[in-house]
Protein backbone atom coordinates (compact mmCIF):
# COMPACT_ATOMS: atom_id res chain seq x y z
CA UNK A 1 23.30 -27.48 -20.93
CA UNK A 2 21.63 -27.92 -17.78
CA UNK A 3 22.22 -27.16 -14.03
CA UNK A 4 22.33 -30.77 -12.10
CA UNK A 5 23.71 -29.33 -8.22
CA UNK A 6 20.79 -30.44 -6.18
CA UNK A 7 20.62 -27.80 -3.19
CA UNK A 8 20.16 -29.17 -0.08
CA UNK A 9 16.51 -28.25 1.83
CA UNK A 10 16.76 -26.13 5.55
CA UNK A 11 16.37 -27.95 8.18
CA UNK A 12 13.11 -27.19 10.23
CA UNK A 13 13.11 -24.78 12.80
CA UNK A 14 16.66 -23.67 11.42
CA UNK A 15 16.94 -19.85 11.04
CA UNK A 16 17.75 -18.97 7.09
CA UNK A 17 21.53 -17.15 6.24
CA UNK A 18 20.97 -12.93 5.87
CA UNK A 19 17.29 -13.38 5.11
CA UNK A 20 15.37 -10.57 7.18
CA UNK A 21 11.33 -10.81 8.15
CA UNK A 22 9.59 -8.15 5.91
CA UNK A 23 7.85 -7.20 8.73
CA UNK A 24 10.03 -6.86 11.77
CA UNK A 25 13.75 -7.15 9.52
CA UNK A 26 14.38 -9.80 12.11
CA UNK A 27 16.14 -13.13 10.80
CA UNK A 28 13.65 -15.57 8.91
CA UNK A 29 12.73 -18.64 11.14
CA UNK A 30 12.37 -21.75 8.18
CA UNK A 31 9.12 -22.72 9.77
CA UNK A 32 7.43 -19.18 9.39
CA UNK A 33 8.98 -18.73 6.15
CA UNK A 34 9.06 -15.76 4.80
CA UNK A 35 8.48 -14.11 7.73
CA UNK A 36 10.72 -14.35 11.68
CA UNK A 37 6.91 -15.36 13.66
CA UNK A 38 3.17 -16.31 13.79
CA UNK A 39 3.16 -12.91 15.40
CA UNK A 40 4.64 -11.26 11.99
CA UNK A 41 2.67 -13.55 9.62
CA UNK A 42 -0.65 -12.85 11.02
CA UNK A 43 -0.23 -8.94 10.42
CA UNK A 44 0.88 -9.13 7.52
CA UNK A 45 -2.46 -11.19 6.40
CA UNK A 46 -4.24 -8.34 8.33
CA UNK A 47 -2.51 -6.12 6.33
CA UNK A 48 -3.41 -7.76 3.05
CA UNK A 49 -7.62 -8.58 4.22
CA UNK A 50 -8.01 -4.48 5.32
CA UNK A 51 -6.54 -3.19 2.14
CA UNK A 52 -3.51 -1.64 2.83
CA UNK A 53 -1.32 -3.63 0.28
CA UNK A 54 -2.97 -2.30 -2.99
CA UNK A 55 -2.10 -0.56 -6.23
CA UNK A 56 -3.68 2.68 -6.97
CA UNK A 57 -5.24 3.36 -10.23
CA UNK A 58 -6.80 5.85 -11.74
CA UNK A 59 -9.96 3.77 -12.70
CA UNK A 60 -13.32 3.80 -10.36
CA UNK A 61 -14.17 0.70 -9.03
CA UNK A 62 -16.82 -1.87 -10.52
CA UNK A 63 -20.23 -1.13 -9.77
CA UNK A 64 -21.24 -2.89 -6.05
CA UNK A 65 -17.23 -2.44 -4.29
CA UNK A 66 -16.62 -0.82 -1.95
CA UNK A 67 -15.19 2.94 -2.15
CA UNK A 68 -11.16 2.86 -1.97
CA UNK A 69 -9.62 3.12 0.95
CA UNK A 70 -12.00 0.50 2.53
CA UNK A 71 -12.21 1.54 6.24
CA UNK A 72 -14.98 4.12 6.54
C-alpha cells in the first residue's frame, strides 16, 4: 500500500518549524536552506574547499596530492 498525503511545499522566505542552521544553530531561513544565511552557507563551502570536513584514514594519499592536512 502506498502513502498518497501530498505535503504541502514552504513558502519562500518562510523560516522552517525547529530546524536549526548547522552552522550558527540559528532557525533555517527556506531560501538558504539548510543553513539560517549567505553568511553561514559561504563558510561552510570554505569549510568543505580547505579540507576541514574529511575522513581520516589510515591509507597515504595517491601519488601527486597533496600531504593531509592541506594548509602548509
Amino acid at each position: 500500500m502506498t502513502d498518497d498525503r501530498v505535503t504541502p511545499l514552504p513558502r519562500p522566505g518562510a523560516r522552517r518549524g525547529s530546524a536549526k542552521c548547522p552552522m550558527c544553530k540559528r532557525p533555517v531561513v527556506a531560501a538558504h536552506q539548510p543553513f539560517c544565511s549567505p553568511r553561514c552557507r559561504d563558510e561552510d563551502l570554505r569549510r568543505w574547499l580547505v579540507g576541514d570536513y574529511r575522513i581520516p584514514t589510515d591509507e597515504p594519499p595517491p601519488d601527486g596530492d597533496p600531504p593531509a592536512g592541506g594548509r602548509e
